[in-house]
Protein backbone atom coordinates (compact mmCIF):
# COMPACT_ATOMS: atom_id res chain seq x y z
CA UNK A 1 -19.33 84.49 174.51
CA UNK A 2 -17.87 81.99 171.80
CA UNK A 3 -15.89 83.65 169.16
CA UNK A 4 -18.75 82.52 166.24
CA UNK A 5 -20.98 84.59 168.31
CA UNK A 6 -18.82 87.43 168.48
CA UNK A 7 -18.15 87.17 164.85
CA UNK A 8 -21.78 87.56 163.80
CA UNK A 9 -22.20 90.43 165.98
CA UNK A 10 -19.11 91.93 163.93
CA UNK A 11 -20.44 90.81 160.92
CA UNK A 12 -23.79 92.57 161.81
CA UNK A 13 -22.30 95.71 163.00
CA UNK A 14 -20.36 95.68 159.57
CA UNK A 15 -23.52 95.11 157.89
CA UNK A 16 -25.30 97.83 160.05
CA UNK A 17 -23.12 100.72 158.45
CA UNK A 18 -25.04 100.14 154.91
CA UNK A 19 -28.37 100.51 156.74
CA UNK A 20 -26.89 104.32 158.19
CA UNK A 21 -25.71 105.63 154.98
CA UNK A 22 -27.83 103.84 152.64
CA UNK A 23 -30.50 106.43 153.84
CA UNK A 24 -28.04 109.43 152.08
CA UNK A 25 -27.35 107.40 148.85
CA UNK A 26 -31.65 106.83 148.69
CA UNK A 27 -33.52 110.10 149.87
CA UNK A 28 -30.58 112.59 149.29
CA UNK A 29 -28.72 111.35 146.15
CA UNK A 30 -31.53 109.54 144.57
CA UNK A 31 -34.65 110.73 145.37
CA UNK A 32 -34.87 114.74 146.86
CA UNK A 33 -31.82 116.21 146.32
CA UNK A 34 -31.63 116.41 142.29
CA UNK A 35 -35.24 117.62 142.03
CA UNK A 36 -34.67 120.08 144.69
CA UNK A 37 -31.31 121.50 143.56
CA UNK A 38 -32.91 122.08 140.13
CA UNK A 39 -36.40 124.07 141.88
CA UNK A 40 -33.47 126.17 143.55
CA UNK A 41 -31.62 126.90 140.13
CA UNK A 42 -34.62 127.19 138.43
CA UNK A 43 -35.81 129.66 141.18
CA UNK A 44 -32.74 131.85 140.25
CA UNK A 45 -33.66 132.18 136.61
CA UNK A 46 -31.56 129.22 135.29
CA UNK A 47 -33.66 126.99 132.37
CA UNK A 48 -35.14 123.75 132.91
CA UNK A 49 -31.83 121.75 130.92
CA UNK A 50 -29.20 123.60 132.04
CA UNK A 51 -30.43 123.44 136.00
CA UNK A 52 -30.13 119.14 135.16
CA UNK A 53 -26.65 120.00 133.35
CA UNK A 54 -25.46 121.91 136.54
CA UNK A 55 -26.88 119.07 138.41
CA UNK A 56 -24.15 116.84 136.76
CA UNK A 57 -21.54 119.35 136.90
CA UNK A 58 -22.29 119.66 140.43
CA UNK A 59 -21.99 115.53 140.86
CA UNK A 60 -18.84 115.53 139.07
CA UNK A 61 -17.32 117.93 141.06
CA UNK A 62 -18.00 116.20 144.62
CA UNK A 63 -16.56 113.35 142.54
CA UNK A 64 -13.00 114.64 141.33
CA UNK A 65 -12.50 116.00 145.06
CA UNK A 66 -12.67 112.81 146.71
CA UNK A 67 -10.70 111.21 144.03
CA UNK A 68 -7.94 113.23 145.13
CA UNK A 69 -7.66 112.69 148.59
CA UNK A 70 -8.84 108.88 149.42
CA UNK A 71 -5.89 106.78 148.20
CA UNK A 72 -3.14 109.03 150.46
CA UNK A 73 -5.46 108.81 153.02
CA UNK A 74 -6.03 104.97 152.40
CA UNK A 75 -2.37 104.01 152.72
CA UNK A 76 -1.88 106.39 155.61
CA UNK A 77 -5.28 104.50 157.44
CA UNK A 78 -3.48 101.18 156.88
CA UNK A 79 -0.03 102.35 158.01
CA UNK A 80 -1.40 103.72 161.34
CA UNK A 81 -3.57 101.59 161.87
CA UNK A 82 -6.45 103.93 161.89
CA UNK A 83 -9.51 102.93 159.42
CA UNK A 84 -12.06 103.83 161.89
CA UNK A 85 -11.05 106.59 162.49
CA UNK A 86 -11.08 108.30 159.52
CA UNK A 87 -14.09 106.57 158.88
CA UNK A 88 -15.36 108.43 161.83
CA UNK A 89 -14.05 111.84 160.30
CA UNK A 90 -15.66 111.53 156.90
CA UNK A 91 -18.75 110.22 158.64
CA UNK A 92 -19.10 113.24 160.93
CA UNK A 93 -18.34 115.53 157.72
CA UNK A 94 -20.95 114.07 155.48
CA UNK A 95 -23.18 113.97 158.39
CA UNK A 96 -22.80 117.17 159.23
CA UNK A 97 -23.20 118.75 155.53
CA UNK A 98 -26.33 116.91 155.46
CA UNK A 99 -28.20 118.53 158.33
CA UNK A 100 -26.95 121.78 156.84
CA UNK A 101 -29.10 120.85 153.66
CA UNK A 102 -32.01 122.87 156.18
CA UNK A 103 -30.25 125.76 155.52
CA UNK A 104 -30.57 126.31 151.64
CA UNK A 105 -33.23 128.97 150.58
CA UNK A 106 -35.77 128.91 147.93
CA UNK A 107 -32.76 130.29 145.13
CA UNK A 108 -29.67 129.20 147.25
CA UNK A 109 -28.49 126.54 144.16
CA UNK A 110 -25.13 127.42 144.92
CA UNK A 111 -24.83 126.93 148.42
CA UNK A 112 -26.75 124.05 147.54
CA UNK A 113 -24.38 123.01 145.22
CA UNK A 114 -21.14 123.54 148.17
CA UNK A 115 -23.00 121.77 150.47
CA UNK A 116 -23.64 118.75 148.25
CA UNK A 117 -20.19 118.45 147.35
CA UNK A 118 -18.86 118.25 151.18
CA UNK A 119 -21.67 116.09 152.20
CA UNK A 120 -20.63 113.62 149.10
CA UNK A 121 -17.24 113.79 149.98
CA UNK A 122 -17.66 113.02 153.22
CA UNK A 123 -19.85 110.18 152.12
CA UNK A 124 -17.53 108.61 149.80
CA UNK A 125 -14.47 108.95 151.51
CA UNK A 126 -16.30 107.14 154.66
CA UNK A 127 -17.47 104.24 152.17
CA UNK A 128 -13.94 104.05 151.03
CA UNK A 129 -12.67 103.20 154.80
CA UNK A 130 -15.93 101.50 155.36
CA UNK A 131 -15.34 98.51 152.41
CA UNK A 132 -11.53 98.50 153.55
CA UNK A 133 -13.00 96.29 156.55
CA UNK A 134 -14.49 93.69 154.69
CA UNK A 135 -11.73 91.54 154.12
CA UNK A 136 -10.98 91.44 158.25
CA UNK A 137 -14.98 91.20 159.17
CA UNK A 138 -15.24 88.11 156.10
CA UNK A 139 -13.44 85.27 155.53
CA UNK A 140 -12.66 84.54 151.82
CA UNK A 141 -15.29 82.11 151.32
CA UNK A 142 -17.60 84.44 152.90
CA UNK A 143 -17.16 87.41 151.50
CA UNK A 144 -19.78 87.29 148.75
CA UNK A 145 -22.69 86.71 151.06
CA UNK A 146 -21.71 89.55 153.60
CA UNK A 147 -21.01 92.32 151.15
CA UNK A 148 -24.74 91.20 149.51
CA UNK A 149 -26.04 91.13 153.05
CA UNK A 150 -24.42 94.49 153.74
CA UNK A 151 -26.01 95.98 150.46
CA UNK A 152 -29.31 94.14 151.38
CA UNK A 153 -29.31 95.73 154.64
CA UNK A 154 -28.50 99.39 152.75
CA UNK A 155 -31.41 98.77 150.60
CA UNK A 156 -34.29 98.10 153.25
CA UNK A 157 -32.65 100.90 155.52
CA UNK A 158 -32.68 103.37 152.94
CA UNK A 159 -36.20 101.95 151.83
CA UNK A 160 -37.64 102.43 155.17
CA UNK A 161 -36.50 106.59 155.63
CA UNK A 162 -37.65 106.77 152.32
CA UNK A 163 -41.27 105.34 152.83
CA UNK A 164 -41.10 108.27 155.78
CA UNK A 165 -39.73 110.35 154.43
CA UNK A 166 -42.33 110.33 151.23
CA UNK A 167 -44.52 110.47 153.20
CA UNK A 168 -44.06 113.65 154.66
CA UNK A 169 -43.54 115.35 151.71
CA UNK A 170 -46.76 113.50 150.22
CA UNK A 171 -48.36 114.47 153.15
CA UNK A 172 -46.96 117.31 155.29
CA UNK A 173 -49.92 118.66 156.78
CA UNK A 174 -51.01 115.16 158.09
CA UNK A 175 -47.75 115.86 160.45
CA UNK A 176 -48.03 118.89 161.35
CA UNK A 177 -45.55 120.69 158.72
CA UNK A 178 -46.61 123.80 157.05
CA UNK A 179 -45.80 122.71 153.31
CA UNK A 180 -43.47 120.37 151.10
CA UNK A 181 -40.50 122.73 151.33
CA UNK A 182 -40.36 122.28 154.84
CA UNK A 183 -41.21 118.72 155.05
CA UNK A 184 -38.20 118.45 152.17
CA UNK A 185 -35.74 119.84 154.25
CA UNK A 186 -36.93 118.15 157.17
CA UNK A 187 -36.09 114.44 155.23
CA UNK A 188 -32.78 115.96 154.77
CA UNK A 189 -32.24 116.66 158.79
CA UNK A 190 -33.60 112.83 159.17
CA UNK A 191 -30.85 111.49 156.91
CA UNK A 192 -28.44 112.77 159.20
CA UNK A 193 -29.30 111.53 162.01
CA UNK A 194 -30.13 108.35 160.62
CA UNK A 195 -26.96 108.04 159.26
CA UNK A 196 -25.14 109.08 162.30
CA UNK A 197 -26.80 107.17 164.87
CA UNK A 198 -26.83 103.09 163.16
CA UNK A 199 -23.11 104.35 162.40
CA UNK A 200 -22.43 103.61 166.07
CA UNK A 201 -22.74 99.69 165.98
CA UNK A 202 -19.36 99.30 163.90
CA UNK A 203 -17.57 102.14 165.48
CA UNK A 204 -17.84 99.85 168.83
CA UNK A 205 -18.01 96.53 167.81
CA UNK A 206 -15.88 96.05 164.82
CA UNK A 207 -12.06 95.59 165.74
CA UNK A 208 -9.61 97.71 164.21
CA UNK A 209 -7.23 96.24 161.88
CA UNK A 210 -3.70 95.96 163.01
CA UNK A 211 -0.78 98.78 161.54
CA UNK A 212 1.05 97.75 158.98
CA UNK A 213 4.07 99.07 159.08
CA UNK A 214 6.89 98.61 156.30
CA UNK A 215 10.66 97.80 157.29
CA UNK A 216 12.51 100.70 157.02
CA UNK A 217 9.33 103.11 156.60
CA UNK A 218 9.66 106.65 157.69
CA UNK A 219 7.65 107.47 161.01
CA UNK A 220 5.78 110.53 159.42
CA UNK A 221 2.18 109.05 158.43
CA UNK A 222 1.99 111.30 155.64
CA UNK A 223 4.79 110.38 153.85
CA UNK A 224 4.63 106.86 155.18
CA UNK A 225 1.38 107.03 153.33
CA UNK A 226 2.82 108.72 150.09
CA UNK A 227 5.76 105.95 150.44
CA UNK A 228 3.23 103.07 150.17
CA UNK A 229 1.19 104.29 147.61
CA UNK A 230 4.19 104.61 145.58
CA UNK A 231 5.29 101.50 145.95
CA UNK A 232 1.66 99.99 145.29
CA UNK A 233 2.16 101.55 141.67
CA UNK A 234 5.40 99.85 141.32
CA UNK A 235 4.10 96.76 142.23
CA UNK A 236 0.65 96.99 140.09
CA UNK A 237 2.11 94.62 137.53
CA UNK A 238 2.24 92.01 140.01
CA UNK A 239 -1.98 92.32 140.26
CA UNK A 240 -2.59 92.29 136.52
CA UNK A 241 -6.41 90.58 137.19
CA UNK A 242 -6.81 93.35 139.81
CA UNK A 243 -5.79 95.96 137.65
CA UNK A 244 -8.08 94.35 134.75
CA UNK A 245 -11.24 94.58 137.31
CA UNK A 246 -10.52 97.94 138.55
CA UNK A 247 -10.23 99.37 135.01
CA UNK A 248 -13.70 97.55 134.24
CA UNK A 249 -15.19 98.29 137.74
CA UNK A 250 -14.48 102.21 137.02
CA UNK A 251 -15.99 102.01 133.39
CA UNK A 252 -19.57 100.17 134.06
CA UNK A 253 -20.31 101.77 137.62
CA UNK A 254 -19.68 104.97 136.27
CA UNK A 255 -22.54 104.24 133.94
CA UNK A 256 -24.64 103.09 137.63
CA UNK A 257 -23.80 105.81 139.74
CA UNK A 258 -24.78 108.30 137.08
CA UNK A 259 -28.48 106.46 136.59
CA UNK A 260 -28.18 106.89 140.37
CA UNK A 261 -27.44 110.41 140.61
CA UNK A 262 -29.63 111.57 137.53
CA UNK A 263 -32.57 109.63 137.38
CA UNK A 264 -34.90 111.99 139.22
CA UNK A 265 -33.41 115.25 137.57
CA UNK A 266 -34.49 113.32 134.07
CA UNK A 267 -37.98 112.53 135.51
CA UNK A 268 -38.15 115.72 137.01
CA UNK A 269 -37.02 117.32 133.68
CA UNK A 270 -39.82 115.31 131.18
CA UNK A 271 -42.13 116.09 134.28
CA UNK A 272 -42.55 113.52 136.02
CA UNK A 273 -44.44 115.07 139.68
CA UNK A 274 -41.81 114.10 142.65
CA UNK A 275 -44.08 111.54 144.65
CA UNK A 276 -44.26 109.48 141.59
CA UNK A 277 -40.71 109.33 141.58
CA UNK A 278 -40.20 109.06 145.70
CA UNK A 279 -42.41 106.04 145.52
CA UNK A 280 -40.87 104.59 142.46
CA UNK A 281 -37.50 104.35 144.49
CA UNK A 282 -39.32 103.15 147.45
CA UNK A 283 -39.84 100.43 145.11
CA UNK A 284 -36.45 100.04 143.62
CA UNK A 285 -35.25 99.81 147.60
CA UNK A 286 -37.58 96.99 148.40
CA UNK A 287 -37.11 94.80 145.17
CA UNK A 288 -33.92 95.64 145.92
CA UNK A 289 -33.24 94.05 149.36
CA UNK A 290 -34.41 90.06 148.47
CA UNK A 291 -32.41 90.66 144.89
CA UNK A 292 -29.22 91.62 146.72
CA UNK A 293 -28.68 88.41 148.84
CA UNK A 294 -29.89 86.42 145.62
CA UNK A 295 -27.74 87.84 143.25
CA UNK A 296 -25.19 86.30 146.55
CA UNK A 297 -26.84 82.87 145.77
CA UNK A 298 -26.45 83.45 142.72
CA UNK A 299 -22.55 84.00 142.50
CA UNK A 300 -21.77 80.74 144.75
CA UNK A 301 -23.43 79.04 141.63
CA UNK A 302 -22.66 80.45 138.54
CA UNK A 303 -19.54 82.64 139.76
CA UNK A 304 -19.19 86.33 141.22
CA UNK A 305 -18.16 87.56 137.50
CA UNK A 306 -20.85 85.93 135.51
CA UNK A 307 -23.43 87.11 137.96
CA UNK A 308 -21.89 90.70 137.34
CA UNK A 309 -22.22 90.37 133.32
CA UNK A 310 -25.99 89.71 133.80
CA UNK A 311 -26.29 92.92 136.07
CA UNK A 312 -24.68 95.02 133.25
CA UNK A 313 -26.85 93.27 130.55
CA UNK A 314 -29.71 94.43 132.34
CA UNK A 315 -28.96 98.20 132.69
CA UNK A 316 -27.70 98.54 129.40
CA UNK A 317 -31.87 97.29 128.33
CA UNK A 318 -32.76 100.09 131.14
CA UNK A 319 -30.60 102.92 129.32
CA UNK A 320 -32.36 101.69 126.13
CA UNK A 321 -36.08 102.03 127.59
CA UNK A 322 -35.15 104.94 129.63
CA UNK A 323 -34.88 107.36 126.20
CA UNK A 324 -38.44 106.52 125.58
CA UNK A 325 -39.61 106.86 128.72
CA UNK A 326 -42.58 109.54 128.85
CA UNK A 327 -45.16 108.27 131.94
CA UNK A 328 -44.75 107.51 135.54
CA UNK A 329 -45.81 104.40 134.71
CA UNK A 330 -42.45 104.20 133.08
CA UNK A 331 -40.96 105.53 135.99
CA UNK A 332 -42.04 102.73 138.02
CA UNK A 333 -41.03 99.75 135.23
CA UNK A 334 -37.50 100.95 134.69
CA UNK A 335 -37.09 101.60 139.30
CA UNK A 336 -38.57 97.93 139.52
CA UNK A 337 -35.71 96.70 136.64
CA UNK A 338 -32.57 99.25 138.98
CA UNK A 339 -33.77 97.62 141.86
CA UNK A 340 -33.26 94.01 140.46
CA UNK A 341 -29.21 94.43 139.89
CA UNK A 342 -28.39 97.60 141.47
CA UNK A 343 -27.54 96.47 144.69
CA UNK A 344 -26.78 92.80 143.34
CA UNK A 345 -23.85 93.92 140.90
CA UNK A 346 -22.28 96.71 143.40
CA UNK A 347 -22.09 94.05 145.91
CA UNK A 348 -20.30 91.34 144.23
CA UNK A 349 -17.98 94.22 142.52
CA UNK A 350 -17.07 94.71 146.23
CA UNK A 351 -16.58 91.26 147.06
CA UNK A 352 -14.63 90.00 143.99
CA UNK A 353 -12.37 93.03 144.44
CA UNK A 354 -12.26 92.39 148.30
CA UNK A 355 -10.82 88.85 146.89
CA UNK A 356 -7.96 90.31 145.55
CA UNK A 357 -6.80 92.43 147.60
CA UNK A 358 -3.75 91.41 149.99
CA UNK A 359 -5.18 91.69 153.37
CA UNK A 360 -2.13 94.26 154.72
CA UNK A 361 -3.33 96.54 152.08
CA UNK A 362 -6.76 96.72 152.17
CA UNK A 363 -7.56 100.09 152.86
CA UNK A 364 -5.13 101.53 151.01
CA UNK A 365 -6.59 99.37 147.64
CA UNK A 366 -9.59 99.76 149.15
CA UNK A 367 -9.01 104.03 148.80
CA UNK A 368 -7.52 103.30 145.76
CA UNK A 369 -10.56 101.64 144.59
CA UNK A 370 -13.30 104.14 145.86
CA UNK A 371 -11.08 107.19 144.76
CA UNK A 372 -10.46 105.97 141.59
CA UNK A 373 -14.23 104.60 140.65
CA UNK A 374 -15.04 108.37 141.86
CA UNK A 375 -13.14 110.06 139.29
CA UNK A 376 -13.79 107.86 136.84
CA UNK A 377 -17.60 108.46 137.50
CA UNK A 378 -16.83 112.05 136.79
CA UNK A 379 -17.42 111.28 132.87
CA UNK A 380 -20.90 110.04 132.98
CA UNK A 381 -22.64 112.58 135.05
CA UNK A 382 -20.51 114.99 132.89
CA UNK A 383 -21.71 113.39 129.38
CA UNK A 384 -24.58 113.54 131.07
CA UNK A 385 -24.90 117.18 131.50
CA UNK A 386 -22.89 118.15 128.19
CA UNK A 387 -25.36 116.11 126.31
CA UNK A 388 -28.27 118.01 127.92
CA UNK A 389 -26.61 121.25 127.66
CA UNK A 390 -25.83 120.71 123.82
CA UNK A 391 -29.17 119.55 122.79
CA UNK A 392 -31.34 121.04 125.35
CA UNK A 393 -32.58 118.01 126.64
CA UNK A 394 -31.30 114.41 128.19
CA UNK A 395 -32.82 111.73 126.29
CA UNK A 396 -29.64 110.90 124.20
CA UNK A 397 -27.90 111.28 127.49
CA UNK A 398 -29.85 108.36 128.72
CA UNK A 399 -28.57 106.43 125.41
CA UNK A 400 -25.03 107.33 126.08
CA UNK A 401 -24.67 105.45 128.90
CA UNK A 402 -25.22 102.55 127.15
CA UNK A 403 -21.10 102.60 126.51
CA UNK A 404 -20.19 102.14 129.53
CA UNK A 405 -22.20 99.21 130.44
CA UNK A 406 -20.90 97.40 127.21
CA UNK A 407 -17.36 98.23 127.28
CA UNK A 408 -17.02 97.83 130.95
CA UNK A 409 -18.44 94.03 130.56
CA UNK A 410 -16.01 93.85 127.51
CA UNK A 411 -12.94 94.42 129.82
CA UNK A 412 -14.14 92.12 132.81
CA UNK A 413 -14.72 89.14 130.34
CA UNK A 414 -10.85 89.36 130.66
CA UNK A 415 -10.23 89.14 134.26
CA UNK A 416 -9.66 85.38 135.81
CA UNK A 417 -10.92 85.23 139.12
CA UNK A 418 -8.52 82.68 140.15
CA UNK A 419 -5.95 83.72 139.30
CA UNK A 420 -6.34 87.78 140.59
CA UNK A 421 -6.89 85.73 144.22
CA UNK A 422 -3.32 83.92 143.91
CA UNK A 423 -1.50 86.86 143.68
CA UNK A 424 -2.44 88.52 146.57
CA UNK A 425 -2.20 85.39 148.71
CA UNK A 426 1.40 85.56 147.01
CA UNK A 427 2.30 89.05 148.29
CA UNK A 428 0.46 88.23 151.61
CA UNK A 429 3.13 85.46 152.13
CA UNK A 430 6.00 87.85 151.13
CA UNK A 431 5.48 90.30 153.43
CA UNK A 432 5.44 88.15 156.06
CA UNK A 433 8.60 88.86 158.28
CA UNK A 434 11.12 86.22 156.78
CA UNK A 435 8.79 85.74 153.58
């Protein structure tokens, strides 16, 4: 086998790991969970605004957690050597936390809620280790088109479960279920097995990146770890562009991942039925596939960063719409307009980081990166859910995210591409032995 060959079958299995957990982020985070967790809290005498506020809380929550834990962990997977494997272990907790989903009763909101928040971490910390392969799976002047490819695999992955998975809740007598509840629960069990078995493909086929050990580093992992993530602070100056996009990158995706998490508890809450809004994201997911890999054209022409900008133009018009959204006709508009940039703009946020990373750190930025975008996503699911809380319903919380979309494209007008990919080639040379 010639090593191009064997580089598109990495590629592919790379690529293959947004197709297993793409089905989570679409017919757990997206579509069924929300609605669900809010019938359970509702169940247990909690009103219709405060079971969406708890909702957010409850998002939050999974978020701080992982925020916590993923940039120790990232600098300990790079020191070790070990990516995949704690890939593996978050993998086989989210996985796990998701087939336990069948075990929530008709009032069980809380357990709900515990269950959520492990199956989330264990999803995000997995992502973390996940994108901290990219750099050794791409080259630099690919790394645009496979992180699009990656996301545009996610998106008809995800889209596919969740055209089944609609279906049986649409339809649960037509296969053989006894009612929606069940066939709910039942898309939750799917999830987990569709995320655990297309996770397979990279755990074989994609290499491990080698240790990267520091001169004079202790041999304890931990503190090896600690040691490296100290010295990462130290250093931040020297990755001012970096710094720039990460402080951006945490501001407008906290404004995505909130439409992400809370779009179907606001539909559900103005009452909009649930197969409207299952088969509006089985839209989003297939616009959402072609528009991926174009918004990759898209940055080989006009630049990664510009190509961003028009992504965050675009939501911030989707925020405004969404507060006058009343129909599921409305519904469907603003999943059709999410499905044009969602997976487009998270891509290339991937890949222009990716580009800046030195390549001995990258899963310890790479943590760094996924930690801290999780806790700053804390603040729009929780604006989110004080706003509904305060006035007793979420339109203005739809407004509010307007912010971050507008600041965060405020802040990455400032970063130079250019020069943020210098200085890591720079460190890469200097910590070369002799460099």
């Amino acid at each position: 086998m010639s090593a191009n060959s064997s580089n598109h079958r990495t590629v592919r299995a790379w690529c293959l790991y947004d197709w297993a957990n793409s089905a989570f982020a679409t017919t757990v985070m997206a579509a069924m969970y929300p609605p669900f967790f809010r019938s359970l809290a509702i169940a247990a005498g909690v009103s219709e605004s405060r079971a969406t506020a708890y909702w957010g809380y409850t998002a939050a929550l999974a978020l701080l957690l992982i925020s916590l834990a993923a940039p120790v962990l990232g600098a300990v997977a790079d020191f070790t050597g070990t990516r995949k494997r704690f890939l593996a272990l978050f993998a086989g907790i989210g996985i796990s936390a998701t087939a336990a989903f069948t075990l929530n009763g008709d009032d069980t909101w809380l357990l709900a809620a515990a269950l959520f928040v492990t199956a989330n971490i264990g999803f995000a910390g997995a992502n973390a280790f996940y994108e901290s392969l990219l750099p050794s799976v791409a080259g630099p002047d690919e790394l645009d088109r496979v992180s699009s490819r990656g996301y545009a695999l996610g998106y008809l992955g995800g889209g596919i479960l969740l055209v089944i998975n609609a279906l049986w809740v649409l339809r649960p007598h037509l296969f053989g279920m006894p009612g929606t509840g069940f066939a709910i629960r039942a898309s939750f069990f799917s999830v987990a097995l569709w995320w655990g078995l297309f996770s397979v493909p990279l755990l074989r086929r994609v290499p491990e990146p080698p240790a990267d050990h520091l001169e004079g580093a202790t041999a304890n992992p931990i503190a090896a770890g600690l040691g490296r993530l100290a010295s990462t602070f130290r250093d931040i100056r020297r990755y001012r562009h970096l710094l720039l996009f990460l402080i951006a990158f945490w501001i407008y995706n906290d404004g995505i991942s909130t439409i992400i998490k809370m779009a179907t508890a606001y539909g559900d809450e103005i009452g909009i039925d649930l197969g409207h809004m299952i088969i509006a994201l089985v839209i989003t997911q297939f616009v959402g596939f072609p528009c991926a890999i174009l918004f990759g054209e898209m940055a080989e022409r006009i630049g990664t960063k510009r190509s961003i900008l028009i992504g965050l133009a675009v939501y911030a018009l989707i925020c405004v719409l969404g507060f006058f959204m009343t129909t599921p006709l409305h519904f469907y508009l603003l999943a059709v307009m999410v499905g044009t940039v969602q997976g487009g703009t998270q891509a290339l946020s991937r890949s222009l980081f990716a580009s800046m990373v030195p390549r001995h750190k990258t899963a310890e930025f790479f943590g760094f990166f996924g930690a801290s975008g999780k806790f700053a996503g804390i603040f729009g699911p929780l604006l989110f859910a004080v706003v509904s809380q305060l006035t007793g319903q979420s339109r203005l919380s739809i407004v509010a995210l307007i912010a971050f979309f507008v600041l965060g494209g405020i802040v990455l007008l400032r970063v130079e591409e250019e020069a943020g990919v210098a200085a890591a080639r720079e460190a890469e040379v200097d910590a070369r032995p002799g460099g």
